[in-house]
PDB file of N, CA and C in Angstrom:
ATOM      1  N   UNK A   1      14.675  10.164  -9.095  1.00  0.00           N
ATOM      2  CA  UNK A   1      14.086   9.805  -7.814  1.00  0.00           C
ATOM      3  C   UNK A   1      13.290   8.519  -8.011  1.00  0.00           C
ATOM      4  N   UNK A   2      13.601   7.662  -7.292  1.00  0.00           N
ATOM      5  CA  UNK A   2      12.559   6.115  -7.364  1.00  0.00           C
ATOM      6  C   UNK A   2      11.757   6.163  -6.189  1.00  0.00           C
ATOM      7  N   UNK A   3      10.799   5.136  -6.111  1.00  0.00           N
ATOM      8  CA  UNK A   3       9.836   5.316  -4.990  1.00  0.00           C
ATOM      9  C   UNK A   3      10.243   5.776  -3.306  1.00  0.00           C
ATOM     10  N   UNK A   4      11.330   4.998  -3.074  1.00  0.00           N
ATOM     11  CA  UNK A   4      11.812   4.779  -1.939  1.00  0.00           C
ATOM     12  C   UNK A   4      12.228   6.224  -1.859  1.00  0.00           C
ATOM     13  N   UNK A   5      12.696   6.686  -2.522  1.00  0.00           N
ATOM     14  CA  UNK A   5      13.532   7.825  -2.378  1.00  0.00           C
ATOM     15  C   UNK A   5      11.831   9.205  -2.235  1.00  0.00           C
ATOM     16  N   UNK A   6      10.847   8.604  -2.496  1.00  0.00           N
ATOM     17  CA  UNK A   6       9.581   9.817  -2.863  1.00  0.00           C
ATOM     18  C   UNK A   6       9.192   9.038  -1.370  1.00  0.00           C
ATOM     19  N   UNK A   7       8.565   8.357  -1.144  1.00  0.00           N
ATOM     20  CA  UNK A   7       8.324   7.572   0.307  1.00  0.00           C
ATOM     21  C   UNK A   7       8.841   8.208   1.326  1.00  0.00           C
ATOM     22  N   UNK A   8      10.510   8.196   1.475  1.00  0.00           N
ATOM     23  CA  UNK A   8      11.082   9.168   2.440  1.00  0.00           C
ATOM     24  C   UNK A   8      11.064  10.350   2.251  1.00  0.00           C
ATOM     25  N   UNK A   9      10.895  11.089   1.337  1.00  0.00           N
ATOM     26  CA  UNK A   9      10.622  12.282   1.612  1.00  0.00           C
ATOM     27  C   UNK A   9       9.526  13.063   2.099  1.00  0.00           C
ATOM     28  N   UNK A  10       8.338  12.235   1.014  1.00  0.00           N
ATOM     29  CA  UNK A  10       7.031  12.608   1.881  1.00  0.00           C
ATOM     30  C   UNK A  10       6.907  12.155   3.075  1.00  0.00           C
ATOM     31  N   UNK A  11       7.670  11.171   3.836  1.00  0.00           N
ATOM     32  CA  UNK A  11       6.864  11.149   5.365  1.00  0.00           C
ATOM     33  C   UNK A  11       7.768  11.862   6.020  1.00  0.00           C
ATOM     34  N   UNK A  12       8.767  12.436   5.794  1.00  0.00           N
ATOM     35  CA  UNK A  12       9.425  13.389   6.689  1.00  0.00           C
ATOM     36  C   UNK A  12       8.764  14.849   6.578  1.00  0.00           C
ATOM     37  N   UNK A  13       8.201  14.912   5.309  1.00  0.00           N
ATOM     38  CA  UNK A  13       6.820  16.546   5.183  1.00  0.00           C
ATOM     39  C   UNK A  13       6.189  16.210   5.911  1.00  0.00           C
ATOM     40  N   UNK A  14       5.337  15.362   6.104  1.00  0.00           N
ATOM     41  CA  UNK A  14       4.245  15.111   6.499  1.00  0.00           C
ATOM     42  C   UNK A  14       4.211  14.503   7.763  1.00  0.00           C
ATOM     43  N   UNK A  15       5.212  14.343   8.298  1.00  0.00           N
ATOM     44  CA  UNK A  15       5.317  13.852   9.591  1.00  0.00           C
ATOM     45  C   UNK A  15       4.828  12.144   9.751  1.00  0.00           C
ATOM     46  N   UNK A  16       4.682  11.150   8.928  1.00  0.00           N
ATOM     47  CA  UNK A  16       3.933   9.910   9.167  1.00  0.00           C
ATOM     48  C   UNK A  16       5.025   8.719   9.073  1.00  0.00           C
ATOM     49  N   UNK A  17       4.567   7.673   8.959  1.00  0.00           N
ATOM     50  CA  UNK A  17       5.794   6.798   8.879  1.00  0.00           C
ATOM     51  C   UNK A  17       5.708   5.961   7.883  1.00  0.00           C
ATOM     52  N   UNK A  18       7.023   5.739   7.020  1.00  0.00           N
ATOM     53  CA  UNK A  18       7.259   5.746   6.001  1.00  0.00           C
ATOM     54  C   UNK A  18       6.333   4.280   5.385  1.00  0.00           C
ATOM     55  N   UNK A  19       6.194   3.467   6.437  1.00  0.00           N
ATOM     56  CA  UNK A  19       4.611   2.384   6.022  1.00  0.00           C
ATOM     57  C   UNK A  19       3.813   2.737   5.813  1.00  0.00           C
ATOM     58  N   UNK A  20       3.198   3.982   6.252  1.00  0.00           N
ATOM     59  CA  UNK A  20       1.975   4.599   6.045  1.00  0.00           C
ATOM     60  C   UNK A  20       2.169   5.034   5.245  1.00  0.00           C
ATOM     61  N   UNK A  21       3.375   5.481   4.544  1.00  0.00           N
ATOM     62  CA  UNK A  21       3.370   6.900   3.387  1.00  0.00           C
ATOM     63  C   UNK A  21       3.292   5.633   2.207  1.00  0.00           C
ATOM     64  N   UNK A  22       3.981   4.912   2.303  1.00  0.00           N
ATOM     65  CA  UNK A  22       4.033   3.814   1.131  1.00  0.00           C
ATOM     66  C   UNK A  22       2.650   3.179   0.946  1.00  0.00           C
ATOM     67  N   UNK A  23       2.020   2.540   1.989  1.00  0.00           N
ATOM     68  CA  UNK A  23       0.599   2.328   1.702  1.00  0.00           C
ATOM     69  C   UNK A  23      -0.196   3.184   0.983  1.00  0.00           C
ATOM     70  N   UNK A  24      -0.621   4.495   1.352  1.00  0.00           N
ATOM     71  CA  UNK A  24      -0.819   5.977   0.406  1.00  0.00           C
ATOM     72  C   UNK A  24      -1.012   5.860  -0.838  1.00  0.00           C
ATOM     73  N   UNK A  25       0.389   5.939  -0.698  1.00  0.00           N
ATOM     74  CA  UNK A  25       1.087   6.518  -2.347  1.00  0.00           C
ATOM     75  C   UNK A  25       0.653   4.859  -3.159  1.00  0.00           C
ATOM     76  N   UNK A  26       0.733   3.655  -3.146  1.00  0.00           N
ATOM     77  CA  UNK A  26       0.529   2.262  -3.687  1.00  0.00           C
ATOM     78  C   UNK A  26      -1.529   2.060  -4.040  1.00  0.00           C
ATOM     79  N   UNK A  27      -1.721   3.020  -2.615  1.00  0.00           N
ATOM     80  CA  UNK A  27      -3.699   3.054  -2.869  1.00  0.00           C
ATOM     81  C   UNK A  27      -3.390   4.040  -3.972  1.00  0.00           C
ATOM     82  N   UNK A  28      -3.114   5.351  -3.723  1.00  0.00           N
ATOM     83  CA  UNK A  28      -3.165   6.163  -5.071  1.00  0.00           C
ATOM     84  C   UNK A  28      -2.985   5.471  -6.462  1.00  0.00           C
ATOM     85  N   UNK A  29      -1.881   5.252  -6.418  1.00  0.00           N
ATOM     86  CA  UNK A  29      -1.061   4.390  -7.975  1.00  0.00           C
ATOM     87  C   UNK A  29      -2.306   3.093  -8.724  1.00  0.00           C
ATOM     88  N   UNK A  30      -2.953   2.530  -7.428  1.00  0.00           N
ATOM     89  CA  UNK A  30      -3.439   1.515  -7.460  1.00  0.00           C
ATOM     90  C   UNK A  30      -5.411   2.309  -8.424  1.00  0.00           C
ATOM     91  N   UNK A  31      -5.656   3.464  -7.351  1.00  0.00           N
ATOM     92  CA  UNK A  31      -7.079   3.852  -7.799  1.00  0.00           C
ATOM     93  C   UNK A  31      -6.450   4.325  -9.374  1.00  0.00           C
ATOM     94  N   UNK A  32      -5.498   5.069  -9.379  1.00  0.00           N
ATOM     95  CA  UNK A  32      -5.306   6.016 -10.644  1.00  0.00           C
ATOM     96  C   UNK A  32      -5.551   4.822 -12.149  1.00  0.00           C
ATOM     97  N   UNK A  33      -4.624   3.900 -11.763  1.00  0.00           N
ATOM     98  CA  UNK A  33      -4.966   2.554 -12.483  1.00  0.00           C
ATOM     99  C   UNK A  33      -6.137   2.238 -12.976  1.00  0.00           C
ATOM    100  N   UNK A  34      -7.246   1.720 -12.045  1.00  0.00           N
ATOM    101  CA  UNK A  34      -7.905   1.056 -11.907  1.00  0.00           C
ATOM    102  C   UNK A  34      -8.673   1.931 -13.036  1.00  0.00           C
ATOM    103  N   UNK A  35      -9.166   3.764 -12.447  1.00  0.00           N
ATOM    104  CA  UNK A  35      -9.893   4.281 -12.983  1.00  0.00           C
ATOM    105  C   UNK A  35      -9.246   4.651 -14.982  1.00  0.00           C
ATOM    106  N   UNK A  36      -8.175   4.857 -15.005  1.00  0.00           N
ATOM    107  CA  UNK A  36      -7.725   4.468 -16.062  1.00  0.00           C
ATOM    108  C   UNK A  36      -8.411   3.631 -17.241  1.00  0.00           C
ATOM    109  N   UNK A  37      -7.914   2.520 -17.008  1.00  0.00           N
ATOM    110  CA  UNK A  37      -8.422   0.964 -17.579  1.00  0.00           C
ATOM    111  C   UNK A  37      -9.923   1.218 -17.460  1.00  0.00           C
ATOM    112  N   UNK A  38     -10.580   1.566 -16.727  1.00  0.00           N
ATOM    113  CA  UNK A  38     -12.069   1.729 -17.142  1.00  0.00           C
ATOM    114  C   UNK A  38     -12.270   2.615 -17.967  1.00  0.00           C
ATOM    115  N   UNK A  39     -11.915   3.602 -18.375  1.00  0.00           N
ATOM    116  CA  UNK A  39     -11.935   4.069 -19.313  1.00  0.00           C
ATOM    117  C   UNK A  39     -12.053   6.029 -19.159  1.00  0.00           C
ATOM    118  N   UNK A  40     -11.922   6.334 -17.622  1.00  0.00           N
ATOM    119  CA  UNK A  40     -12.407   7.257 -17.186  1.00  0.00           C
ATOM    120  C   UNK A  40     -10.632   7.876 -17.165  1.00  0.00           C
ATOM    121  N   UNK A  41     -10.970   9.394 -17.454  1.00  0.00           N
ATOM    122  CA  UNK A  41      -9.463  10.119 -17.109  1.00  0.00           C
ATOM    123  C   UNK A  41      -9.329  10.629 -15.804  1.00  0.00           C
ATOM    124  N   UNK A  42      -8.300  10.679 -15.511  1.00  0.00           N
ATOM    125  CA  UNK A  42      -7.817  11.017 -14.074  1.00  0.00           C
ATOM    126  C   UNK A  42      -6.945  12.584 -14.308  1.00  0.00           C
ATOM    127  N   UNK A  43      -7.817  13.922 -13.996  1.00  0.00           N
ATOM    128  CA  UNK A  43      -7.113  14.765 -13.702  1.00  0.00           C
ATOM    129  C   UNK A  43      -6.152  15.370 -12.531  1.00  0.00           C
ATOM    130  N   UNK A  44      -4.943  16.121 -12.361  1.00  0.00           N
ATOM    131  CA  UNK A  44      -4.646  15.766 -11.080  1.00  0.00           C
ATOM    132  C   UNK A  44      -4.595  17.531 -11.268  1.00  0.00           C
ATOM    133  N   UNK A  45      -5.177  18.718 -11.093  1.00  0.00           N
ATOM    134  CA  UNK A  45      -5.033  19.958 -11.274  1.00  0.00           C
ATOM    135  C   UNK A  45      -4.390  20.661 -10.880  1.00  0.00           C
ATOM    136  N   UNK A  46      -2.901  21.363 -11.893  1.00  0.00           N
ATOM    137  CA  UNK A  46      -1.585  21.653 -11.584  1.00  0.00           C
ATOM    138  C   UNK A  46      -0.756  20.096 -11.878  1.00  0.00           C
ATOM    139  N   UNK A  47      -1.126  19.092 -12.515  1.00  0.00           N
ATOM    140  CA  UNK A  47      -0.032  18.096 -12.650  1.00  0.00           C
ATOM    141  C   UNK A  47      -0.218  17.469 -13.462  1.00  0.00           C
ATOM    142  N   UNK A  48      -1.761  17.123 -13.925  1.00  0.00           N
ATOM    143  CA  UNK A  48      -1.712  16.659 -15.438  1.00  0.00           C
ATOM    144  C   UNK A  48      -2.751  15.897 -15.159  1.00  0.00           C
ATOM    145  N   UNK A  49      -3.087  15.004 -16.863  1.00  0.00           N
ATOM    146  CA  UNK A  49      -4.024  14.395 -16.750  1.00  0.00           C
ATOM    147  C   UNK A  49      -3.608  13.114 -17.192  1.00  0.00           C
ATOM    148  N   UNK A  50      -4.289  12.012 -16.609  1.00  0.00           N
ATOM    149  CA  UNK A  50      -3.513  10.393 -17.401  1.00  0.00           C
ATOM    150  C   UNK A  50      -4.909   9.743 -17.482  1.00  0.00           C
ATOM    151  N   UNK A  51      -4.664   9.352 -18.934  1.00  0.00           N
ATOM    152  CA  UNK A  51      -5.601   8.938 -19.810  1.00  0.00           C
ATOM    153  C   UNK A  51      -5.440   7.749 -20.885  1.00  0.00           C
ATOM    154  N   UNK A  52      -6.264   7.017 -21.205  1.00  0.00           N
ATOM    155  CA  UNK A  52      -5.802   5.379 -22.355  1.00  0.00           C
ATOM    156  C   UNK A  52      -6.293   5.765 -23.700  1.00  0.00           C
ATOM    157  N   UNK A  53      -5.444   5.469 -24.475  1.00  0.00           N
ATOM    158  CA  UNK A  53      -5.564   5.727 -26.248  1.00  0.00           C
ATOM    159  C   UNK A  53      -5.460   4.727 -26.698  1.00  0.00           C
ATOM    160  N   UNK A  54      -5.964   4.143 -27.503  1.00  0.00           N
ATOM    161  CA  UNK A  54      -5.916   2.937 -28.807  1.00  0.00           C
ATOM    162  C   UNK A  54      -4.918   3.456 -29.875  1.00  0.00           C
ATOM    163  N   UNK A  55      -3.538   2.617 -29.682  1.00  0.00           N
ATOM    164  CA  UNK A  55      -3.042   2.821 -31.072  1.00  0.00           C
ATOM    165  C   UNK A  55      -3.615   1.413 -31.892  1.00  0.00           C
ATOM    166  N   UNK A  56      -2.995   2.090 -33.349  1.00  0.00           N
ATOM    167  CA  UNK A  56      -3.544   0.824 -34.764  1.00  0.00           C
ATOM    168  C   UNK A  56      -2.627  -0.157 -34.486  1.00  0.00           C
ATOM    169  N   UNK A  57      -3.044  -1.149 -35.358  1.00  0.00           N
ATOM    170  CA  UNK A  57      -2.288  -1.963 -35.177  1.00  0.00           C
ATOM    171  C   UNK A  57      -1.204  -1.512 -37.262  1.00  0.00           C
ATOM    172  N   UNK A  58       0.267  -1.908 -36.818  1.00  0.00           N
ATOM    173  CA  UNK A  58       1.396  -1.446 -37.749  1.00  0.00           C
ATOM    174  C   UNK A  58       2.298  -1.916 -38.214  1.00  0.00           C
ATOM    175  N   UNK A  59       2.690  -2.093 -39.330  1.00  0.00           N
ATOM    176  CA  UNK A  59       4.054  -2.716 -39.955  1.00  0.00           C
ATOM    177  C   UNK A  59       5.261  -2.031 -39.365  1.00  0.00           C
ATOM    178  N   UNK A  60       5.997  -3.126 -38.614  1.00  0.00           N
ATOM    179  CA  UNK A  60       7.431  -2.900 -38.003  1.00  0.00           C
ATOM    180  C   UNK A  60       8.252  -3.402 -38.411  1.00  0.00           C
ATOM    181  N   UNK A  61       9.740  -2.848 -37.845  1.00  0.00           N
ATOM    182  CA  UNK A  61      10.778  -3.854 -38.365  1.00  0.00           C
ATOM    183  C   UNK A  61      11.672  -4.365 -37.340  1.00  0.00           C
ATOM    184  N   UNK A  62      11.744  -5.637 -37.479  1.00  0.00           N
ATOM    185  CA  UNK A  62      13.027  -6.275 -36.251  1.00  0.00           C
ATOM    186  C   UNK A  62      13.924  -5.675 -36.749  1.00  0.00           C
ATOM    187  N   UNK A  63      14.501  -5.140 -35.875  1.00  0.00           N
ATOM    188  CA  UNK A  63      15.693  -4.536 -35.667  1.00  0.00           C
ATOM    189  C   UNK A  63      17.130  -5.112 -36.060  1.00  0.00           C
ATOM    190  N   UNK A  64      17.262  -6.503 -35.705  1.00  0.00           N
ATOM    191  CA  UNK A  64      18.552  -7.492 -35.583  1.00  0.00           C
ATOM    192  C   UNK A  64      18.893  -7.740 -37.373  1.00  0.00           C
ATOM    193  N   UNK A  65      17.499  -8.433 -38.027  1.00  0.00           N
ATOM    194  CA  UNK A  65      16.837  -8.799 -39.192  1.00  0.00           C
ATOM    195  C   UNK A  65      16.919  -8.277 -40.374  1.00  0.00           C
ATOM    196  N   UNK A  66      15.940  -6.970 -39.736  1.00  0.00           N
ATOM    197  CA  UNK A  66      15.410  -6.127 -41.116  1.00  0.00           C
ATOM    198  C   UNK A  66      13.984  -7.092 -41.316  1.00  0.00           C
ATOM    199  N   UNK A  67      13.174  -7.944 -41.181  1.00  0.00           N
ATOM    200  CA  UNK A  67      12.067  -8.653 -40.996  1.00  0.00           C
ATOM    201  C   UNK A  67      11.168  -7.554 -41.464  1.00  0.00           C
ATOM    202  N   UNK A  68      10.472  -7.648 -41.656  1.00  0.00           N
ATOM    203  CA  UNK A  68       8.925  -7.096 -41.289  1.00  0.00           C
ATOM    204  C   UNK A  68       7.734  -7.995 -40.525  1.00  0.00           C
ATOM    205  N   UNK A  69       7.311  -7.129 -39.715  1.00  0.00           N
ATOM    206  CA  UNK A  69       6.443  -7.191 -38.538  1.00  0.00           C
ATOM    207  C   UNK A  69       5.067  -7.166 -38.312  1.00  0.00           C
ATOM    208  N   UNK A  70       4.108  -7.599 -38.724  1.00  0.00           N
ATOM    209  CA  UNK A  70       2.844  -7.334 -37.549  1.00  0.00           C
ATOM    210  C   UNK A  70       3.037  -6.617 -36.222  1.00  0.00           C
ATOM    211  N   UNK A  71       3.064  -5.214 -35.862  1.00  0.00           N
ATOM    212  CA  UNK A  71       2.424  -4.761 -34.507  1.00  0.00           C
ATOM    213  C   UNK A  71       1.254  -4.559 -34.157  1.00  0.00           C
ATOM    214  N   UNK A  72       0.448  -5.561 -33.370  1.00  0.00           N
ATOM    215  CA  UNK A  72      -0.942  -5.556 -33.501  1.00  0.00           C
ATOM    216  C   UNK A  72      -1.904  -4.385 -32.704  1.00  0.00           C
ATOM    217  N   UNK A  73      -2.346  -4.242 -33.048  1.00  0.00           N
ATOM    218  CA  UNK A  73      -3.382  -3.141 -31.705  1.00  0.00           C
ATOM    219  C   UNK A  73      -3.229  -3.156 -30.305  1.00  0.00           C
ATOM    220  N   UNK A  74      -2.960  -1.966 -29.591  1.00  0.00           N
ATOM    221  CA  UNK A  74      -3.209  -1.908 -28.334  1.00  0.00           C
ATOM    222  C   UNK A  74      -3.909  -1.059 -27.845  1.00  0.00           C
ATOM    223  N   UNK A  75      -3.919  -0.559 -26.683  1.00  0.00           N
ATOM    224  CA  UNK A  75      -4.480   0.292 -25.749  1.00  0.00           C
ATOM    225  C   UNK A  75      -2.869   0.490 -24.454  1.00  0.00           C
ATOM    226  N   UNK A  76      -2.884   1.800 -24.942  1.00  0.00           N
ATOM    227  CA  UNK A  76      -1.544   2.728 -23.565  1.00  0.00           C
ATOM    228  C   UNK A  76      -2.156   3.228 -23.062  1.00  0.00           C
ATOM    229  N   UNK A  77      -1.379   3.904 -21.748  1.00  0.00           N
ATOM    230  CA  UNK A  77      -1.558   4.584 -21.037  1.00  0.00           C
ATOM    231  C   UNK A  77      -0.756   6.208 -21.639  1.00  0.00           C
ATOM    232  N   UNK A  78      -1.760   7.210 -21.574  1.00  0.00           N
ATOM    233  CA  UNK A  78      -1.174   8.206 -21.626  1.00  0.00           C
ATOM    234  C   UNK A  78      -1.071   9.586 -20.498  1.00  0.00           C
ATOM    235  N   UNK A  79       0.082  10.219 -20.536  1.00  0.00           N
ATOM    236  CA  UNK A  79      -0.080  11.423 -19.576  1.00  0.00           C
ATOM    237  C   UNK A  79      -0.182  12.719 -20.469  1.00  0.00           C
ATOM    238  N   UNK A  80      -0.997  13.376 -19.744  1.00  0.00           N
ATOM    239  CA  UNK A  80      -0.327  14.782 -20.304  1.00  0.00           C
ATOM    240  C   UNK A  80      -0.219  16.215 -19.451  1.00  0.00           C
ATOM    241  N   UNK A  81       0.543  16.858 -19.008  1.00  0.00           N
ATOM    242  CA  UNK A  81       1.310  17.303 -17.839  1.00  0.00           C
ATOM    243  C   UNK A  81       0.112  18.835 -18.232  1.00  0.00           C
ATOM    244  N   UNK A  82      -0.270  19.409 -16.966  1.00  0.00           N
ATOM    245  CA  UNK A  82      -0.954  20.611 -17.163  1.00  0.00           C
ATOM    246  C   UNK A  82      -0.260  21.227 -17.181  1.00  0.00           C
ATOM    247  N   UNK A  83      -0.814  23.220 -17.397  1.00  0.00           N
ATOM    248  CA  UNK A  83       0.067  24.064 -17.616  1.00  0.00           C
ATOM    249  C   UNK A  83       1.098  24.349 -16.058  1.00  0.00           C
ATOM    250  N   UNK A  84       0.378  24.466 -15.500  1.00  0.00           N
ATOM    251  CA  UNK A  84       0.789  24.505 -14.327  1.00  0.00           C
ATOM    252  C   UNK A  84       2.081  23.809 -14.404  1.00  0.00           C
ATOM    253  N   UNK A  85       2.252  22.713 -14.298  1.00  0.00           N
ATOM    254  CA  UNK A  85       3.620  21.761 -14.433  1.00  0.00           C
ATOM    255  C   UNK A  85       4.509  22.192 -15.483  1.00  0.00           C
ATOM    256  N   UNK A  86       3.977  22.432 -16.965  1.00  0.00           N
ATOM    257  CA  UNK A  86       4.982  22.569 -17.910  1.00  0.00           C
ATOM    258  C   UNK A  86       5.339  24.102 -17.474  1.00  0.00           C
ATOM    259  N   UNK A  87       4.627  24.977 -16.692  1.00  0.00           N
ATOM    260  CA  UNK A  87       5.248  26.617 -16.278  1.00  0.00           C
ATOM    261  C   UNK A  87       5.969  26.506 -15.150  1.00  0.00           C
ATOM    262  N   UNK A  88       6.085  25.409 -14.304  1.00  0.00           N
ATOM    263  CA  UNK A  88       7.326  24.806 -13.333  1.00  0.00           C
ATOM    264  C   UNK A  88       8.250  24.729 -13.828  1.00  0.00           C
ATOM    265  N   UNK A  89       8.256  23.770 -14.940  1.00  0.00           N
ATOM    266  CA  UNK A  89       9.888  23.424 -15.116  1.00  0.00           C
ATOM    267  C   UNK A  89      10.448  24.750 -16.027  1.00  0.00           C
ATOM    268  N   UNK A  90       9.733  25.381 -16.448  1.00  0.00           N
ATOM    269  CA  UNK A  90      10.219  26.622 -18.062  1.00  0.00           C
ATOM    270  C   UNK A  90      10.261  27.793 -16.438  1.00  0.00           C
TER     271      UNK A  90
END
């Protein structure tokens, strides 16, 4: 399912129109972000929690090569699905 395809469905639940549902869902995506990157976790209860981790920075290998690599430090984004969700799909 891609956005467009979640867009139309929720505004046909919900009765609204599909500009409005897309505006919504883009503020959501947009706060979940924001609060993210600051450093705060975002629980969603029954769906999970998304949260930022520091990986190290690591010796890689180009692929094409065989090289070795510098992968330097970052910061991801992580999810992790509550029980609720993982007792949906099982």
């Amino acid at each position: 399912m891609n956005k467009a395809q979640l867009v139309e469905q929720l505004a046909a639940e919900i009765k609204i129109t599909k500009a409005d549902c897309e505006r919504v869902l883009d503020s959501t995506i947009e706060h979940i972000k924001k609060a993210v990157k600051k450093g705060d976790d975002v629980t969603l209860v029954g769906f999970g929690t998304f949260t930022k981790a520091k990986r190290k920075a690591r010796m890689g290998r180009n692929p094409q090569t065989g090289e070795a690599i510098k992968v330097p430090a970052c910061t991801v984004p992580k999810f992790r699905p509550g029980k609720a969700f993982k007792d949906f799909l099982n």
